[in-house]
Protein backbone atom coordinates (compact mmCIF):
# COMPACT_ATOMS: atom_id res chain seq x y z
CA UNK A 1 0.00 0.00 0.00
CA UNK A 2 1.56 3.37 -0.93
CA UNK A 3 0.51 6.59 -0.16
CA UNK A 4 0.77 9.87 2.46
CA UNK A 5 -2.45 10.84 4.38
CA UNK A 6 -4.52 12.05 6.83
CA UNK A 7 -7.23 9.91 8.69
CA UNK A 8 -9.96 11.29 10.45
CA UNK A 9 -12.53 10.03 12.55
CA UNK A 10 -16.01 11.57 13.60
CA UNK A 11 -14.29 12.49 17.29
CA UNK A 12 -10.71 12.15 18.63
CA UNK A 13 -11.08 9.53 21.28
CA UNK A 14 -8.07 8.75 23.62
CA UNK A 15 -7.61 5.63 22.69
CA UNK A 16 -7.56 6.03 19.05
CA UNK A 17 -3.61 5.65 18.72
CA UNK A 18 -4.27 2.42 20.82
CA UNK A 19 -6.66 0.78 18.43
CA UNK A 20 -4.24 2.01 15.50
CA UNK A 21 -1.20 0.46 17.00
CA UNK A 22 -3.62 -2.71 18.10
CA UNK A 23 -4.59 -3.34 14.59
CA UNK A 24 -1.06 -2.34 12.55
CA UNK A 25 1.48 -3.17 15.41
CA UNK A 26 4.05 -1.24 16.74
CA UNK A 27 7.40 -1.08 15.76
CA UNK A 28 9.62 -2.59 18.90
CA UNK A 29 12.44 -0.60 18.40
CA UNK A 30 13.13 1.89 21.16
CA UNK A 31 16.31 3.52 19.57
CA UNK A 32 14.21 4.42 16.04
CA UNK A 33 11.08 5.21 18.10
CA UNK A 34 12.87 7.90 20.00
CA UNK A 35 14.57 9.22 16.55
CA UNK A 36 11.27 9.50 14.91
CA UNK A 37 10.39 11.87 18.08
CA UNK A 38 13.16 13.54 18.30
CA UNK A 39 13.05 14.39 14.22
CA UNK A 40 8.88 14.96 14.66
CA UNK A 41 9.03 17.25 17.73
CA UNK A 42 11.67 19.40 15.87
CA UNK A 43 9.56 20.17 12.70
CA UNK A 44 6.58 20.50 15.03
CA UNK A 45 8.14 23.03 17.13
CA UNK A 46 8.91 24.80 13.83
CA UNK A 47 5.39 24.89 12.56
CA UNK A 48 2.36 26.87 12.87
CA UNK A 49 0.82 25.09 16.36
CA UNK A 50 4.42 24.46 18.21
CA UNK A 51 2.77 23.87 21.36
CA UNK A 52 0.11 21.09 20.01
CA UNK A 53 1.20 18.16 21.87
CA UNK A 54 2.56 15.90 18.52
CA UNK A 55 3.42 12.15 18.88
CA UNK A 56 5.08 10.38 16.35
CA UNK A 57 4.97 6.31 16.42
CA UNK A 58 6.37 4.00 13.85
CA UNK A 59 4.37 1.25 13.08
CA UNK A 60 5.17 -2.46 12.53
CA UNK A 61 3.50 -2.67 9.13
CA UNK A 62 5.34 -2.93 5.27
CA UNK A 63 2.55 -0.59 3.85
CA UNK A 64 4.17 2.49 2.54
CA UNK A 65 2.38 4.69 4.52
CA UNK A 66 2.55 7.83 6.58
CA UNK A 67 -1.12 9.24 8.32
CA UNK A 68 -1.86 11.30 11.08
CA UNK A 69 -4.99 11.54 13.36
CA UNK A 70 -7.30 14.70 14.25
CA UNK A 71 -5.22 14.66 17.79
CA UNK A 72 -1.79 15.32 16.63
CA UNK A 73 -0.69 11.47 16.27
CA UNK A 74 1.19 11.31 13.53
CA UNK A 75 1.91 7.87 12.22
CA UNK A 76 4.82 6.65 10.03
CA UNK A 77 5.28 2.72 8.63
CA UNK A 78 8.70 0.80 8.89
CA UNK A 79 7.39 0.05 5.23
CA UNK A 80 7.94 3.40 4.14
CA UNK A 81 11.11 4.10 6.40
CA UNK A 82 12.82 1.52 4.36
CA UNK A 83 12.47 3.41 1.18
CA UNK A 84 13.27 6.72 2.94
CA UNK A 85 17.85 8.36 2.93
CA UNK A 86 17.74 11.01 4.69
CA UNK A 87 16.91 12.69 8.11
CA UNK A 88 15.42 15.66 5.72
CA UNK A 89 12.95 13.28 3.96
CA UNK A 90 11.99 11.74 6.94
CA UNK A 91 10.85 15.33 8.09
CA UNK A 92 9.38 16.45 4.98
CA UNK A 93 7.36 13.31 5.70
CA UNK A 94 6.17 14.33 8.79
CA UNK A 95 5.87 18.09 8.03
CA UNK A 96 3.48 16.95 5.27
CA UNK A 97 1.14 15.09 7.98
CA UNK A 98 2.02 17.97 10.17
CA UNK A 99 0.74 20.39 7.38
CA UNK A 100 -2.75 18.95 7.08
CA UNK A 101 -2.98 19.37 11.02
CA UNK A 102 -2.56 22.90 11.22
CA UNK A 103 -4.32 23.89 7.56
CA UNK A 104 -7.59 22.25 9.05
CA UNK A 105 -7.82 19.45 6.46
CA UNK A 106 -9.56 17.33 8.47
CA UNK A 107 -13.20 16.72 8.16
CA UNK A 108 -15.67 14.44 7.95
CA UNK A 109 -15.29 12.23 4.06
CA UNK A 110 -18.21 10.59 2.34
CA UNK A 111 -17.52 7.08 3.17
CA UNK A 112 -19.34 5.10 1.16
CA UNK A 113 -16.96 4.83 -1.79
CA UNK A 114 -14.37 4.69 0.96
CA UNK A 115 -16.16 1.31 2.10
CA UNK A 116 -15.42 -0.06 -1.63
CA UNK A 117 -11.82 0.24 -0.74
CA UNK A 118 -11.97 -1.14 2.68
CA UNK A 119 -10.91 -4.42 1.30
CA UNK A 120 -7.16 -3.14 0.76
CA UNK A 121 -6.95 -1.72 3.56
CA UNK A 122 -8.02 -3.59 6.56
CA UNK A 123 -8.52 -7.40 4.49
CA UNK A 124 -10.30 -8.71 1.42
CA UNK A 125 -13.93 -8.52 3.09
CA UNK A 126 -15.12 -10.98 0.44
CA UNK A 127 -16.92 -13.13 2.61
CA UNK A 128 -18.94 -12.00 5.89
CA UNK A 129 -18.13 -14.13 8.27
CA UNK A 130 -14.09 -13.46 8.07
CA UNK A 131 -15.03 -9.51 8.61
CA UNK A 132 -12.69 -8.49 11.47
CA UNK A 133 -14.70 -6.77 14.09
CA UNK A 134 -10.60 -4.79 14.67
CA UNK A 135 -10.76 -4.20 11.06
CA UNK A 136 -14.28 -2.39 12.11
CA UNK A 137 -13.64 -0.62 14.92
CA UNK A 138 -10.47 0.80 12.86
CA UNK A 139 -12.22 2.20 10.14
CA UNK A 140 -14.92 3.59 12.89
CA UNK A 141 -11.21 5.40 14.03
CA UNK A 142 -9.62 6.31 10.86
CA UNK A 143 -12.57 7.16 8.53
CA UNK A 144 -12.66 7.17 4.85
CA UNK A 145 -10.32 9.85 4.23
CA UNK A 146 -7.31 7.66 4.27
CA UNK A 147 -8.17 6.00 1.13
CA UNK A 148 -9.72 9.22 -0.25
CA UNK A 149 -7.16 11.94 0.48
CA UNK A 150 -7.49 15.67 0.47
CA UNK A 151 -7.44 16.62 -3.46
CA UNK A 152 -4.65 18.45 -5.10
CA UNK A 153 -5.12 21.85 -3.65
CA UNK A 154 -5.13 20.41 -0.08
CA UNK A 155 -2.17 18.10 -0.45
CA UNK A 156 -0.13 20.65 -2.69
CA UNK A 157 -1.29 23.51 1.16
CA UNK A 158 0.26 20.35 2.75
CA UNK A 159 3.39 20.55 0.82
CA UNK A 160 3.91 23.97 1.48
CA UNK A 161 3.29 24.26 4.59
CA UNK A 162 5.43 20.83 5.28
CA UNK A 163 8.66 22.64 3.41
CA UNK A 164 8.02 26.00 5.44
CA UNK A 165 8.04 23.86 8.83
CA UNK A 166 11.07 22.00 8.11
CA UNK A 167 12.82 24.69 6.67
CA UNK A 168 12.25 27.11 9.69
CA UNK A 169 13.60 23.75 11.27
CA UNK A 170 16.71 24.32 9.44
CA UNK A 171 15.98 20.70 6.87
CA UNK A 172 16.35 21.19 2.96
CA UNK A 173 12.85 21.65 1.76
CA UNK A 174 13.88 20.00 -1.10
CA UNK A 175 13.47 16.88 0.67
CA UNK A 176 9.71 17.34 0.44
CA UNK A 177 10.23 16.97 -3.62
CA UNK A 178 12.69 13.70 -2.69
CA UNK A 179 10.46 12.18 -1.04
CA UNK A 180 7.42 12.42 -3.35
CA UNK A 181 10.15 10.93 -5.97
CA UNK A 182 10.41 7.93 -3.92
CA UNK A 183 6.58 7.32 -3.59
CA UNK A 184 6.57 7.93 -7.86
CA UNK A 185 9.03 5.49 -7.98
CA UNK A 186 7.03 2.84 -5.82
CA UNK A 187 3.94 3.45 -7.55
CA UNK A 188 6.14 2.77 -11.02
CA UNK A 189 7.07 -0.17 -9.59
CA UNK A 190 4.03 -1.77 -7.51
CA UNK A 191 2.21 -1.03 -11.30
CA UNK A 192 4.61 -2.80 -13.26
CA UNK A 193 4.17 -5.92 -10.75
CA UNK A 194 0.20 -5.65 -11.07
CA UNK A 195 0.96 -6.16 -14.73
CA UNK A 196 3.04 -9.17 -14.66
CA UNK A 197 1.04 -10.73 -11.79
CA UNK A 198 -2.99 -9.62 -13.50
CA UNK A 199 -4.36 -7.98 -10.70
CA UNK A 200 -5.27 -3.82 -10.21
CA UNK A 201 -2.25 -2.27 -8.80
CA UNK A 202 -2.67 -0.56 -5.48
CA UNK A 203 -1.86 2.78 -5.46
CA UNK A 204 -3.67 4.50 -2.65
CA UNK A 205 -5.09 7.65 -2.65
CA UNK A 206 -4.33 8.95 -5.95
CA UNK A 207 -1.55 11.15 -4.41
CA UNK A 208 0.42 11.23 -7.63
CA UNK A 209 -2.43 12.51 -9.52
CA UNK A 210 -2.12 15.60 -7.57
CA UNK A 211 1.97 15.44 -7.46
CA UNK A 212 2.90 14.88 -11.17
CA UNK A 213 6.63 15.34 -11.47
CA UNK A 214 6.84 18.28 -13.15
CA UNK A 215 4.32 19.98 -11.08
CA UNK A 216 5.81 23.58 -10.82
CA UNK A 217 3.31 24.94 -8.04
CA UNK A 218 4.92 22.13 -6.42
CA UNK A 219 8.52 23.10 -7.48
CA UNK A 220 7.77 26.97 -6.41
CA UNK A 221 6.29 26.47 -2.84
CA UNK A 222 9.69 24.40 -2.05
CA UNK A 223 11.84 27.36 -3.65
CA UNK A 224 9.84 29.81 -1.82
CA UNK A 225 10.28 27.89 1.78
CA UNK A 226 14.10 27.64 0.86
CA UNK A 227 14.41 31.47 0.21
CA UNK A 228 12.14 32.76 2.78
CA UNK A 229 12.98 30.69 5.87
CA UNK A 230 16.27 30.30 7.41
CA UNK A 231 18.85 29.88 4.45
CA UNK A 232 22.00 28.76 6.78
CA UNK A 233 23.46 25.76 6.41
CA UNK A 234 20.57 22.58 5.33
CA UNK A 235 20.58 19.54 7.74
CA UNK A 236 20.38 16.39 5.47
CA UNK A 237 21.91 14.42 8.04
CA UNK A 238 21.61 11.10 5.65
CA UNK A 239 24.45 8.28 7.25
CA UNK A 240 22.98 8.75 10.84
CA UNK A 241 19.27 8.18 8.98
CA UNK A 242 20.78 5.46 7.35
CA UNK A 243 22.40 3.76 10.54
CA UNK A 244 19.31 3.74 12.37
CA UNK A 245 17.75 1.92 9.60
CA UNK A 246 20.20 -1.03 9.87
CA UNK A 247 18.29 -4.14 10.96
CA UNK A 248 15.01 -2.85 10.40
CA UNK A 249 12.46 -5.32 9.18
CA UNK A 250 11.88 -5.30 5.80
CA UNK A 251 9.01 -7.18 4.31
CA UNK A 252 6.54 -9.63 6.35
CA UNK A 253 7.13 -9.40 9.84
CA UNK A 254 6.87 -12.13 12.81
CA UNK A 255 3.93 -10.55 13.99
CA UNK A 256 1.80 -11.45 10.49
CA UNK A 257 3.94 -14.47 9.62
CA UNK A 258 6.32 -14.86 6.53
CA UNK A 259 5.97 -15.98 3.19
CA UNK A 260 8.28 -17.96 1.35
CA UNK A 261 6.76 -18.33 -2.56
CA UNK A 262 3.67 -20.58 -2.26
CA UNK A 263 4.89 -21.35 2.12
CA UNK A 264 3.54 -19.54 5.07
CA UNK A 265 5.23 -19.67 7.91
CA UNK A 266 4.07 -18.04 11.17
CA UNK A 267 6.81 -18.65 13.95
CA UNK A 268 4.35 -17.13 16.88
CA UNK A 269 2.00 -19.12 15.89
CA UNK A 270 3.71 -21.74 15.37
CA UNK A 271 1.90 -23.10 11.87
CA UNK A 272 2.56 -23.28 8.20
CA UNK A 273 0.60 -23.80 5.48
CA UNK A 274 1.34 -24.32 1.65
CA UNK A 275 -0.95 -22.26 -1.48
CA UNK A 276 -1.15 -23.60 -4.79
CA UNK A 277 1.73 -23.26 -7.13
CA UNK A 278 1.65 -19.61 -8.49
CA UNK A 279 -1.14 -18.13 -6.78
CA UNK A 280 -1.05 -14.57 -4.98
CA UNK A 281 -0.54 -14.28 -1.72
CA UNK A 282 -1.22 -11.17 0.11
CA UNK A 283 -0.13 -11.28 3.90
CA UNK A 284 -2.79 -8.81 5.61
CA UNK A 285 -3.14 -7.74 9.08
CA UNK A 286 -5.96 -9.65 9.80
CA UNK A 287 -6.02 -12.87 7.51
CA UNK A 288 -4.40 -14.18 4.76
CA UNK A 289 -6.27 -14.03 1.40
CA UNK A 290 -5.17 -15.82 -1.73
CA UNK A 291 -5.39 -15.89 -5.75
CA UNK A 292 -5.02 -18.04 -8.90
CA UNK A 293 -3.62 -16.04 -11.70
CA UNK A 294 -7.03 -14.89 -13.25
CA UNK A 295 -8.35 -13.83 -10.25
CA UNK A 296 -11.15 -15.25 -10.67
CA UNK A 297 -11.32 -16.63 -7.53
CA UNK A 298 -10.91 -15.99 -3.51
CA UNK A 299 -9.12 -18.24 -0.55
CA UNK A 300 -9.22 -16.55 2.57
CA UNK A 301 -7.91 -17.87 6.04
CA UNK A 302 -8.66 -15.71 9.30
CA UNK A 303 -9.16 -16.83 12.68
CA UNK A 304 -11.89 -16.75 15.42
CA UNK A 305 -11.49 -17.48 19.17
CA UNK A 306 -11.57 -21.16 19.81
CA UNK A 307 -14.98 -21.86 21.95
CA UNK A 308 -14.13 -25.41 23.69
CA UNK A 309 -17.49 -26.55 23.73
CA UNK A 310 -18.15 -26.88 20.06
CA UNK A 311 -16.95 -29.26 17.45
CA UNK A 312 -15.66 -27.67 14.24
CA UNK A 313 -18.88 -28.43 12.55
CA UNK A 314 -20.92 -26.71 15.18
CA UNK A 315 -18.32 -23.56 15.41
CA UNK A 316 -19.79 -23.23 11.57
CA UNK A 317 -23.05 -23.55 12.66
CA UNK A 318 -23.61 -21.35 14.96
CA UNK A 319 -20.92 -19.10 15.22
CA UNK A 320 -20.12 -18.88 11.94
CA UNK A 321 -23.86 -19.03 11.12
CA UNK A 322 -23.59 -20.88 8.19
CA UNK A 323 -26.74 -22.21 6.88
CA UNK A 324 -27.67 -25.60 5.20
CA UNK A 325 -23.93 -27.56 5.20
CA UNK A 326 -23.77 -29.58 2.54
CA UNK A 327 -20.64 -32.63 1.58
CA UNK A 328 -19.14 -32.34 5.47
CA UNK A 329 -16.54 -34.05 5.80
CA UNK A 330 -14.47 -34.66 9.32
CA UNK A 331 -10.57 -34.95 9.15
CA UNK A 332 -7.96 -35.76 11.04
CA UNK A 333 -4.73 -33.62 12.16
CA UNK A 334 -2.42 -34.88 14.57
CA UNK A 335 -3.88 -32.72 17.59
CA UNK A 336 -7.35 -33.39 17.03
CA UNK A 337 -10.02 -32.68 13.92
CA UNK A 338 -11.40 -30.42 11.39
CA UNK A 339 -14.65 -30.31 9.27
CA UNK A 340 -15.36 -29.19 5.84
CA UNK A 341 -18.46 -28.09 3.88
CA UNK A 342 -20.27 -26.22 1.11
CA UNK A 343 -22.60 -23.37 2.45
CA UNK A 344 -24.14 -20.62 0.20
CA UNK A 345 -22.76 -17.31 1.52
CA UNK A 346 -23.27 -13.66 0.44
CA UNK A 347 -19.95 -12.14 -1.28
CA UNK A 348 -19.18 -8.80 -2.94
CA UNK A 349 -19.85 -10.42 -6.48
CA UNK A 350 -23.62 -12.39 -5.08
CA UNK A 351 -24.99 -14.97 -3.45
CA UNK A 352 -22.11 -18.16 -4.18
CA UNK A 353 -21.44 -21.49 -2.99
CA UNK A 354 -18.16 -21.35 -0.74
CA UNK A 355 -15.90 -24.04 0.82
CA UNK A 356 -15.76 -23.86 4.46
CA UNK A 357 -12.84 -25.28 6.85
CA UNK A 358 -12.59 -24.87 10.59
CA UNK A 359 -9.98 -26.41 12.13
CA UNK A 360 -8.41 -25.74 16.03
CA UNK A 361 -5.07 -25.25 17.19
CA UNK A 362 -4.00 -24.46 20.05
CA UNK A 363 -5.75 -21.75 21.16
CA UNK A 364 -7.56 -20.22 18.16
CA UNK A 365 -10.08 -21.37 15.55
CA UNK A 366 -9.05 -21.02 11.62
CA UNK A 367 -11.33 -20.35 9.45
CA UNK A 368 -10.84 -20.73 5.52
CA UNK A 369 -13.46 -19.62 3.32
CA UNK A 370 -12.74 -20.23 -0.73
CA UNK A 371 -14.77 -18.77 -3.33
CA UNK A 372 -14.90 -19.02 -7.22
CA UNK A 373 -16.25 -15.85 -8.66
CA UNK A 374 -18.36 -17.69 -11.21
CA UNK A 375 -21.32 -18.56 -10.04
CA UNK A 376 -22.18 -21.43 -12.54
CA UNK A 377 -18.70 -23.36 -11.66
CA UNK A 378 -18.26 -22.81 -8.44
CA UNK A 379 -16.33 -26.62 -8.18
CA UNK A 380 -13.59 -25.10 -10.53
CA UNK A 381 -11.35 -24.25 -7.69
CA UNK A 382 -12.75 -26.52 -4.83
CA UNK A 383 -9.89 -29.15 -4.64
CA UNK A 384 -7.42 -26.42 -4.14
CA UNK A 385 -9.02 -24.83 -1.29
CA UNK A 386 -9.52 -28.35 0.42
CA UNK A 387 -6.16 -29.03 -0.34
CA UNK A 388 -4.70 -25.82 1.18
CA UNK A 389 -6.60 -26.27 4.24
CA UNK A 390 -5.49 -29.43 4.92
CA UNK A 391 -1.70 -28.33 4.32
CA UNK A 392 -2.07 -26.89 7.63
CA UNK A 393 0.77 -28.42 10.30
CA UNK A 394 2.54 -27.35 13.04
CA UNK A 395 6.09 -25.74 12.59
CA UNK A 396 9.26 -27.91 12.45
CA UNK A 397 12.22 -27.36 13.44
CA UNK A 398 13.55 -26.49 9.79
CA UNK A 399 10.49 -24.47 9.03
CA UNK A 400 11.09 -21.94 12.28
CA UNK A 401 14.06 -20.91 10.59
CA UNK A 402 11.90 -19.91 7.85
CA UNK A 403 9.99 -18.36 9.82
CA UNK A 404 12.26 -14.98 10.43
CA UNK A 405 11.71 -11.87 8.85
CA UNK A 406 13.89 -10.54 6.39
CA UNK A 407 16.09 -7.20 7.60
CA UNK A 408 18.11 -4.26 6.24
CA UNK A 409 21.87 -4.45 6.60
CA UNK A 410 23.83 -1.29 5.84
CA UNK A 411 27.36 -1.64 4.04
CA UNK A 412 29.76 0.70 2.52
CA UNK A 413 29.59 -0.18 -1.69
CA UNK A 414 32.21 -1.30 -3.40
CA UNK A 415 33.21 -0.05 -6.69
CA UNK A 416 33.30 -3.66 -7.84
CA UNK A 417 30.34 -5.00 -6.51
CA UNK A 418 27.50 -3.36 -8.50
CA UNK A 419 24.11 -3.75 -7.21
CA UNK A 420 23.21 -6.70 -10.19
CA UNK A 421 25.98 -8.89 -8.02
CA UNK A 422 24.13 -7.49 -4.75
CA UNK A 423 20.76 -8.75 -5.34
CA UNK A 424 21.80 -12.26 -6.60
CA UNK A 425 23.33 -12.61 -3.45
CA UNK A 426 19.52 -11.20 -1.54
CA UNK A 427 17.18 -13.19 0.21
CA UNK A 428 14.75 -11.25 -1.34
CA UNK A 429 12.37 -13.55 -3.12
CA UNK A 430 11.93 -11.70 -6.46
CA UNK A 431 12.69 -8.56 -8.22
CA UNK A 432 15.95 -7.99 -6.09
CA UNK A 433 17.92 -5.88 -8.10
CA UNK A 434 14.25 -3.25 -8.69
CA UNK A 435 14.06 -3.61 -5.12
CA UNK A 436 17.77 -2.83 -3.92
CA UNK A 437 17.51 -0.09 -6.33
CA UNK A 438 14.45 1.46 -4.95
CA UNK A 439 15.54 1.09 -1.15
CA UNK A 440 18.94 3.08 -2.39
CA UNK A 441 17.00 6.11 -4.36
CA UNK A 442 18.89 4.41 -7.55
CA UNK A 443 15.49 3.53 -9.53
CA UNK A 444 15.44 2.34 -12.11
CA UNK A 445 19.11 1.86 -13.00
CA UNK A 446 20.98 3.67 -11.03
CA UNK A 447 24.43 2.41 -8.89
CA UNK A 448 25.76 3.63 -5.89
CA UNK A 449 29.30 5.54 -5.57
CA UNK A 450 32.11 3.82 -4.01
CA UNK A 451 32.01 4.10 -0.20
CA UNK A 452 28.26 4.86 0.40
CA UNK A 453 26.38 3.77 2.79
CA UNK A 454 23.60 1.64 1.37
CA UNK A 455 21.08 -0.90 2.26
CA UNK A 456 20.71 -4.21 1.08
CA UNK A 457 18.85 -7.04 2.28
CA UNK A 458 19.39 -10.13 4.43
């Protein structure tokens, strides 16, 4: 998910940041957490409301994000972190969320087209009874204007006033024009992997719509921040950015589980399960929800809490209030049983006839819920989604290892040891070199000088 915004709710509540941070994870990293503060309060103290009380949180998600709340909590992904090289963009990011704070851009969106987008951001919600009642409760927090946005004129005011802040704070404005470079770049990329892979590309808000590169409003309000602010000596500050950045998570996290091509391996949870061969795979907060190649159809895996008292085929019954069940079937796992079965459920696309599994471990119930989007062969994909359900096992030893997240490493570059060698060397599962590229600001074929710091993967 790429994108900058602002997410509103009806009301700040207090514990807003809480259900946030409940739902996307923080970021267990009390060096960075304190450096995203430090950079935050600095540009805050700069802008037009210094003495709003601003906290800044990273969160534990890959999303290329950055949002901020009606109360001054201003959020900032790991995800997008990655991507950022300097202590300057990392506060033009947050004088941008800062900038839609103090220009009053938050109000109330029309959230019914925002609802058609909900899928993306909190889970695929293509069959009711995986919808996340945290997935809920977020969106009652956050609003619709985070997949929305603020328009052109709002999010250029946002820009300007995000350059004047960090230039007062004596930052290079012209990090607020570096950073928007980096989110082209991703939204180049993520759109040439929709292609390849058949599916919509997800590019958030339409932020680039209203930031074309050769915007020169947008070129002028950063020129104008430069001349009329302090003009001593710019703080870039990029190899102490860069430093803090080294072991940072990069990719799925332990907290979601890791994928490994058509493996999932969740080490807290102490499972794994195996997709078909060449379907999709997108790890979300709150499930797991998988694709053939045509998308034209839906696996889904979530989980419920475990009620004791009720075999697998009752948990469908009545919690999952399936109707009529039809070709049950009980099978066997080595710590005890699950049950499959055809009910007729109500999906985004109509009433269809979807495969059911519940199955218990340890102390959860998981729930997979497969779908084929055409209605009159709705058997097309049903021996995969049986299949794929009854992959499900309990970690092995070899598979823990598996298990851990990828991370950033930081090295010095060699001048013979281009970035081509670097990413056949990655543990990053496909599209290394793009990837190494992007993380570096060297998209789409740039290399690095000889003794730069840069980031690679391991």
């Amino acid at each position: 998910m790429i994108g900058l915004a602002s997410v509103v709710a009806g009301t700040a509540r207090a514990d807003d940041t809480d259900e946030v941070i409940k739902h996307f994870g923080y970021y267990d990293d009390s060096q960075l957490q304190a450096y995203v503060q430090k950079v935050g309060e600095r540009v805050a103290q700069h802008s037009d409301e210094p003495n709003r009380d601003y906290r800044f949180t990273v969160l534990d998600s890959a999303d290329v994000n950055a949002f901020t709340l009606p109360s001054g909590d201003i959020f900032i992904t790991r995800g997008l972190l990655a991507y950022l090289n300097s202590e300057a963009e990392l506060a033009g990011v947050l004088g941008h969320e800062i900038g839609h704070v103090t220009a009053r851009h938050i109000s109330r969106q029309q959230t019914a087209s925002a609802a058609a987008n909900l899928g993306y951001l909190l889970g695929s919600i293509f069959v009711p009874q995986l919808r996340n009642q945290g997935a809920q409760q977020l969106f009652n927090v956050v609003g619709g204007a985070v997949l929305s946005g603020y328009g052109r004129e709002h999010e250029l005011e946002a820009d300007r006033l995000g350059a004047r802040f960090i230039a007062r704070s004596g930052y290079d404005p012209q990090a607020v024009i570096d950073v928007l470079t980096v989110l082209k770049n991703q939204e180049t990329f993520e759109r040439q992997l929709a292609q390849e892979q058949g599916r919509q590309p997800r590019v958030y808000h339409g932020l680039f719509a209203s930031h074309p590169d050769n915007d020169t409003r947008l070129q002028q309000v950063v020129a104008q921040a430069g001349e009329l602010e302090n003009s001593g000596d710019r703080t870039v500050n990029r190899a102490e950015f860069i430093r803090h950045l080294d072991g940072l998570t990069f990719g799925d996290s332990a907290r979601e589980g890791v994928r490994r091509g058509n493996e999932f391996y969740h080490g807290e949870l102490g499972f794994a399960l195996t997709f078909p061969e060449g379907w999709r795979v997108e790890n979300l907060p709150n499930q797991l929800v998988a694709q053939p190649p045509g998308g034209d159809a839906v696996l889904q895996m979530g989980t419920e809490e475990l009620i004791q008292d009720l075999s697998p085929r009752q948990f469908m019954l009545r919690k999952l209030k399936l109707g009529r069940l039809q070709q049950g079937e009980t099978f066997e796992y080595p710590w005890g049983e699950g049950y499959t079965a055809l009910a007729t459920t109500r999906t985004q696309v109509g009433p269809r006839l979807a495969r059911f599994t519940v199955l218990y471990f340890r102390d959860k119930a998981y729930v997979f819920a497969g779908v084929t989007k055409d209605a009159n062969d709705p058997y097309r994909y049903d021996g995969e989604f049986i299949k794929t359900a009854q992959s499900f096992r309990a970690l092995t030893d070899k598979e823990r290892r598996l298990a851990e997240p990828l991370h950033l490493k930081v090295i010095r570059a060699h001048g013979d040891l281009p970035l081509l060698n670097l990413s056949e060397r990655s543990r990053i599962p496909s599209h290394a070199l793009e990837q190494l590229q992007l993380l570096n600001h060297l998209y789409p074929d740039g290399e690095p000088q000889s003794g730069d710091l840069i980031k690679i993967v391991e």
